[in-house]
Protein backbone atom coordinates (compact mmCIF):
# COMPACT_ATOMS: atom_id res chain seq x y z
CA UNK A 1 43.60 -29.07 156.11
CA UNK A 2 41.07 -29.40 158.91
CA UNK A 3 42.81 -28.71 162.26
CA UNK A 4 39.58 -29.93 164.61
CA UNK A 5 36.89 -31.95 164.39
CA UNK A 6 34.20 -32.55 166.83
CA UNK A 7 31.41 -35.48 165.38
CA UNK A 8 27.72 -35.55 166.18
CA UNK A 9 27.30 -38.43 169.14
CA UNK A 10 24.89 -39.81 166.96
CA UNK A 11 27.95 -41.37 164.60
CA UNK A 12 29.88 -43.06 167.59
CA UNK A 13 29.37 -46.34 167.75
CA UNK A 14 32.26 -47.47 170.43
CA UNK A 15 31.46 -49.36 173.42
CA UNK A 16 30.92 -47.62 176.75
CA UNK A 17 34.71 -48.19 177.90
CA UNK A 18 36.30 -46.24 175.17
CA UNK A 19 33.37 -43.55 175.64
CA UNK A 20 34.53 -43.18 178.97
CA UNK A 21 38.55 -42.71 178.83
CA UNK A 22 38.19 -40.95 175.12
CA UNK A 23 37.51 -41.04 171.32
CA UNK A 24 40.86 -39.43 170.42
CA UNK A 25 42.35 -40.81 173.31
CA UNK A 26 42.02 -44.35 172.81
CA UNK A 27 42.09 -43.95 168.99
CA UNK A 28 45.63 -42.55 169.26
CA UNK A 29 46.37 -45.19 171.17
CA UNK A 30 45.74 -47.90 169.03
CA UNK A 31 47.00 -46.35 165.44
CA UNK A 32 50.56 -45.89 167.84
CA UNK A 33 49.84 -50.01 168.51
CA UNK A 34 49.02 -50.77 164.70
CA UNK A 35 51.81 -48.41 163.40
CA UNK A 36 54.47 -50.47 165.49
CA UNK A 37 53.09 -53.76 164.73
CA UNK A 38 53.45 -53.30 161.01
CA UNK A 39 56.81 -52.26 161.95
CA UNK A 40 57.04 -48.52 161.22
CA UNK A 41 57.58 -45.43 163.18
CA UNK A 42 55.21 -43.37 162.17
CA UNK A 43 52.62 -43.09 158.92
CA UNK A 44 53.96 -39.87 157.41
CA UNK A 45 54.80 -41.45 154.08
CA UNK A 46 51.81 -44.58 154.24
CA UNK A 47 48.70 -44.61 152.50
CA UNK A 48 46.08 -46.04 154.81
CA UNK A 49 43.07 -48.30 154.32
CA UNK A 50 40.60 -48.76 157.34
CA UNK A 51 37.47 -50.84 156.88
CA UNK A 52 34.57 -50.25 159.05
CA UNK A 53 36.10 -47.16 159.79
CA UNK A 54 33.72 -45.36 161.78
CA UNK A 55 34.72 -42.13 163.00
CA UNK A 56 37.65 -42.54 165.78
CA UNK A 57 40.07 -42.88 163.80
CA UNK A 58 39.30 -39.78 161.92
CA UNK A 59 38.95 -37.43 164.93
CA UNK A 60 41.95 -38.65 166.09
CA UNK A 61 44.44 -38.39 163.28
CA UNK A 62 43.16 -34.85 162.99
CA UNK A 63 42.45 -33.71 166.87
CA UNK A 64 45.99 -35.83 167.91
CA UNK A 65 47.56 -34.18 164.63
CA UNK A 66 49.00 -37.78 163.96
CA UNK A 67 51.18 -37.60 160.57
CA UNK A 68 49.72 -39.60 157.20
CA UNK A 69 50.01 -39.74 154.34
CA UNK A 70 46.32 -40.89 153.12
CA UNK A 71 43.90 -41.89 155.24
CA UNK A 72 40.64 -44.26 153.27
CA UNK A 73 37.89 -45.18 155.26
CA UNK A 74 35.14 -47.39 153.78
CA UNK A 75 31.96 -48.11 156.45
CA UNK A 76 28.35 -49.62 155.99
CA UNK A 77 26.46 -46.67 157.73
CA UNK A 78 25.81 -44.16 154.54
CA UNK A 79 24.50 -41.73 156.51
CA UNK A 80 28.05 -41.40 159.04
CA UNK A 81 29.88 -41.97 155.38
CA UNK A 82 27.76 -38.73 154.05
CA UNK A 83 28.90 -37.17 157.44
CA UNK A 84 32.44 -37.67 156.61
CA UNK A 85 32.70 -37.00 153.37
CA UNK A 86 31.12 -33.17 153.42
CA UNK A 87 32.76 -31.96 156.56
CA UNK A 88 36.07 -33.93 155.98
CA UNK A 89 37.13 -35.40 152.79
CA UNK A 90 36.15 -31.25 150.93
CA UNK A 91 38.24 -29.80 153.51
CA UNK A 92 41.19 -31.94 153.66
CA UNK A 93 42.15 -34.03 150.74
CA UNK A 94 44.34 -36.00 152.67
CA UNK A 95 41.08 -37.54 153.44
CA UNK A 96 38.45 -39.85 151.15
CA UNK A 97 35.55 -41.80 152.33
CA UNK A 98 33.77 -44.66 150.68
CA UNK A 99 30.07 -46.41 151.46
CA UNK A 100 29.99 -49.80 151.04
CA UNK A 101 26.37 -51.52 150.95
CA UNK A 102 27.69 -54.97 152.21
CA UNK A 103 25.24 -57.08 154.13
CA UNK A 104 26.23 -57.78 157.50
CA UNK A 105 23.54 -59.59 159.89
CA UNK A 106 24.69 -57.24 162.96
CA UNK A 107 25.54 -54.07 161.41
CA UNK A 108 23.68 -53.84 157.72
CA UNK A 109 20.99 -56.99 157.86
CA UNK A 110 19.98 -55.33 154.20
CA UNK A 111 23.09 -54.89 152.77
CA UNK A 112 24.06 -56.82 149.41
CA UNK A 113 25.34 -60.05 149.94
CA UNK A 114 29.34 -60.63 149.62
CA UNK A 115 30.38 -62.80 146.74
CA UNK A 116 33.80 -63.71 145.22
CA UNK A 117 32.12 -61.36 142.30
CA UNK A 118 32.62 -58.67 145.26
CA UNK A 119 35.04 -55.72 144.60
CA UNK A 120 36.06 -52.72 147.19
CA UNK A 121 34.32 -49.43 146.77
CA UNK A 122 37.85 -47.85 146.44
CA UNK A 123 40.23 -47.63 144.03
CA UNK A 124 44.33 -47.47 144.47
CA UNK A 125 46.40 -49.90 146.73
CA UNK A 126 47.63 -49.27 150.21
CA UNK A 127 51.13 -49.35 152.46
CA UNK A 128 48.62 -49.95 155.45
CA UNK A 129 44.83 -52.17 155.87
CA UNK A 130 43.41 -51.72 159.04
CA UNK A 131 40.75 -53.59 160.78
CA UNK A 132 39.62 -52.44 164.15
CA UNK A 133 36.31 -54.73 165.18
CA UNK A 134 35.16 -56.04 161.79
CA UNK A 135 36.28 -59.66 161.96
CA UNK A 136 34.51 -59.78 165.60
CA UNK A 137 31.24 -59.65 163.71
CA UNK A 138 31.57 -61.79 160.37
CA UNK A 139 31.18 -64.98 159.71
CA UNK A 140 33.63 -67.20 157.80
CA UNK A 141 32.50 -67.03 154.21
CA UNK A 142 32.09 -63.24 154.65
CA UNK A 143 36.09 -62.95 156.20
CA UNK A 144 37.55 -65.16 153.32
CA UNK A 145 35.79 -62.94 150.93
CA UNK A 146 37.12 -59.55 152.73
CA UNK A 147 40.60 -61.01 153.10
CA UNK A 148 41.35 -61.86 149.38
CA UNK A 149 39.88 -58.37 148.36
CA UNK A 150 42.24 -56.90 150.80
CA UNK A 151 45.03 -59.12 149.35
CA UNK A 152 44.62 -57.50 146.21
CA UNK A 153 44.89 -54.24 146.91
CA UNK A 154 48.19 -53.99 149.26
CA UNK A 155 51.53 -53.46 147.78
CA UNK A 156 54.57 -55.04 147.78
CA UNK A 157 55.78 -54.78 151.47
CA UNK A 158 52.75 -53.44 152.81
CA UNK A 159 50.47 -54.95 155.90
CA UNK A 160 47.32 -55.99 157.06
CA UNK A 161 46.34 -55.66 160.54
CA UNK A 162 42.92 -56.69 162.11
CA UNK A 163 41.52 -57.57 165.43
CA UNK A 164 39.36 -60.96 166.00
CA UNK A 165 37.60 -62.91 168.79
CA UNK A 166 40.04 -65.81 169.57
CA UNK A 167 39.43 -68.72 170.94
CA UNK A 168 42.36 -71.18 171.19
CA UNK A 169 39.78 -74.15 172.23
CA UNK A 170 37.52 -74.02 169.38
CA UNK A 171 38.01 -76.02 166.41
CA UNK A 172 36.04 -74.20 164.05
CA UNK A 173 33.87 -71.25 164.06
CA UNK A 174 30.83 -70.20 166.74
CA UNK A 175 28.36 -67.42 167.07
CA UNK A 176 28.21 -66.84 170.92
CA UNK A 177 25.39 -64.72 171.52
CA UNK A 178 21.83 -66.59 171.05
CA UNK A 179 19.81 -64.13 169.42
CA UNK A 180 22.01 -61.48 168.40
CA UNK A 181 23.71 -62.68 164.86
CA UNK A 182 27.10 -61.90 164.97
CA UNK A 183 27.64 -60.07 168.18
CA UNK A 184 30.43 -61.95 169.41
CA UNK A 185 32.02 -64.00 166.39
CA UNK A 186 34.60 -66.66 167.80
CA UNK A 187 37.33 -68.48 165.48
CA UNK A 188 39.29 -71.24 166.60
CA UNK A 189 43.09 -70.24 165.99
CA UNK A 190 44.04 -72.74 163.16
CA UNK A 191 40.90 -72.24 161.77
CA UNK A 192 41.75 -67.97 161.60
CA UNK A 193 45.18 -68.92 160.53
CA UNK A 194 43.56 -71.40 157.67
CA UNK A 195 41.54 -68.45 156.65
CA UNK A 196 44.02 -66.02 156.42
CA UNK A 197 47.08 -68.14 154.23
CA UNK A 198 44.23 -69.55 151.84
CA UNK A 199 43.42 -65.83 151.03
CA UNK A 200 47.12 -65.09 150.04
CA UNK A 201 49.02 -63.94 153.25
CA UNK A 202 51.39 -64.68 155.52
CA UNK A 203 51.23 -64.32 159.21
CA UNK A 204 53.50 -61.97 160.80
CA UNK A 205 52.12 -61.84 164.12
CA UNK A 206 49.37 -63.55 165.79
CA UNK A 207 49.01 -61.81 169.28
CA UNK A 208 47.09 -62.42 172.38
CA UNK A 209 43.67 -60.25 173.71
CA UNK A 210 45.28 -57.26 174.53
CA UNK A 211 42.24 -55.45 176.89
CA UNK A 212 45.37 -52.56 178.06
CA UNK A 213 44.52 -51.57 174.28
CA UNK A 214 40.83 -52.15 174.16
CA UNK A 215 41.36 -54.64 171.59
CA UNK A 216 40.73 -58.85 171.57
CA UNK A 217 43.66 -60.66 169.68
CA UNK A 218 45.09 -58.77 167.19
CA UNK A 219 47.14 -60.36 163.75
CA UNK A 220 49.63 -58.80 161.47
CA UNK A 221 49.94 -60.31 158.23
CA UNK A 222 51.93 -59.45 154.52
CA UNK A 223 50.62 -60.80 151.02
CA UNK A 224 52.50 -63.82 150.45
């Protein structure tokens, strides 16, 4: 078991605020805010499931010694996947690490396009599937796709949880930032909510922008 870890700069991709007040810091802060939303106290007995994991989430569960069972993390940047996998996942096996060559116009513009032929790069199912800034930066047909593969790999009382951009006014679906695809992906409540119970779940919770967390609105849902 790996007692510290301390990642090249190079593999943070977090936005100047959390750079500022702390990797580990505000990592810790929101797997305390995801752990109580899916209504546990703690993930000592939960395997986990993060996509777009980055590396946060990693240092902290290690640096924060925050109790898991099994902790998967699946990303689009090989090289940071490559990263994690040598110094992590052979040193800890509570630990494994997944690349997934999905094409996202922000993040992987060469990636393979998702399809409903589509399947996750992981094998198992999972007490816990996190989310932390993925839906901010798809598109509709790409977070249908997502949520039913995530739908078929929870169990039986398990939960999703994933942040989104939120916007109560809008009907539909917009892409706010002229010239950068995907930057800022808004979905109009009903339109989320039609998303998410036409992929197979039920919403739990469907919270407000919560910036005291770093975090736009944030959703809790179970497979229905």
């Amino acid at each position: 078991m790996i007692n510290y870890l301390d990642v090249p700069e190079v593999f943070h991709q977090n936005s100047p605020i959390v750079t500022a007040v702390g990797y580990e810091e505000t990592g810790e802060k929101l797997i305390k805010l995801a752990t109580s939303s899916v209504d546990r106290t703690d993930l000592g007995d939960a395997d986990i499931l993060d996509i777009g994991c980055g590396v946060r989430f990693t240092m902290s569960i290690i640096n924060k010694r925050i109790p898991i069972k099994s902790y998967t993390g699946i990303d689009v940047n090989k090289s940071m996947i490559e990263y994690l996998k040598t110094e992590v996942e052979l040193y800890d096996d509570r630990f494994s690490f997944a690349h997934w060559n999905a094409h996202n116009e922000m993040y992987n513009p060469n990636g393979r396009k998702l399809t409903k032929k589509n399947v996750l790069p992981v094998d198992g199912a999972f007490d816990v599937i996190w989310l932390f800034s993925v839906f901010t930066h798809l598109d509709p047909s790409d977070s249908l796709i997502i949520l039913k593969l995530l739908r078929q790999r929870i169990r039986t009382g398990g939960k999703l949880f994933f942040t989104a951009f939120i916007d109560n006014d809008l009907d539909g679906f917009e892409d706010r930032v002229e010239g950068s695809p995907l930057l800022h992906a808004y979905f109009g409540k009903s339109y989320m909510q039609s998303l998410i119970t036409s992929a197979g779940w039920k919403i739990d919770l469907f919270h407000e922008a919560d910036p005291s967390n770093y975090i736009q609105h944030y959703i809790v849902c179970s497979p229905n």
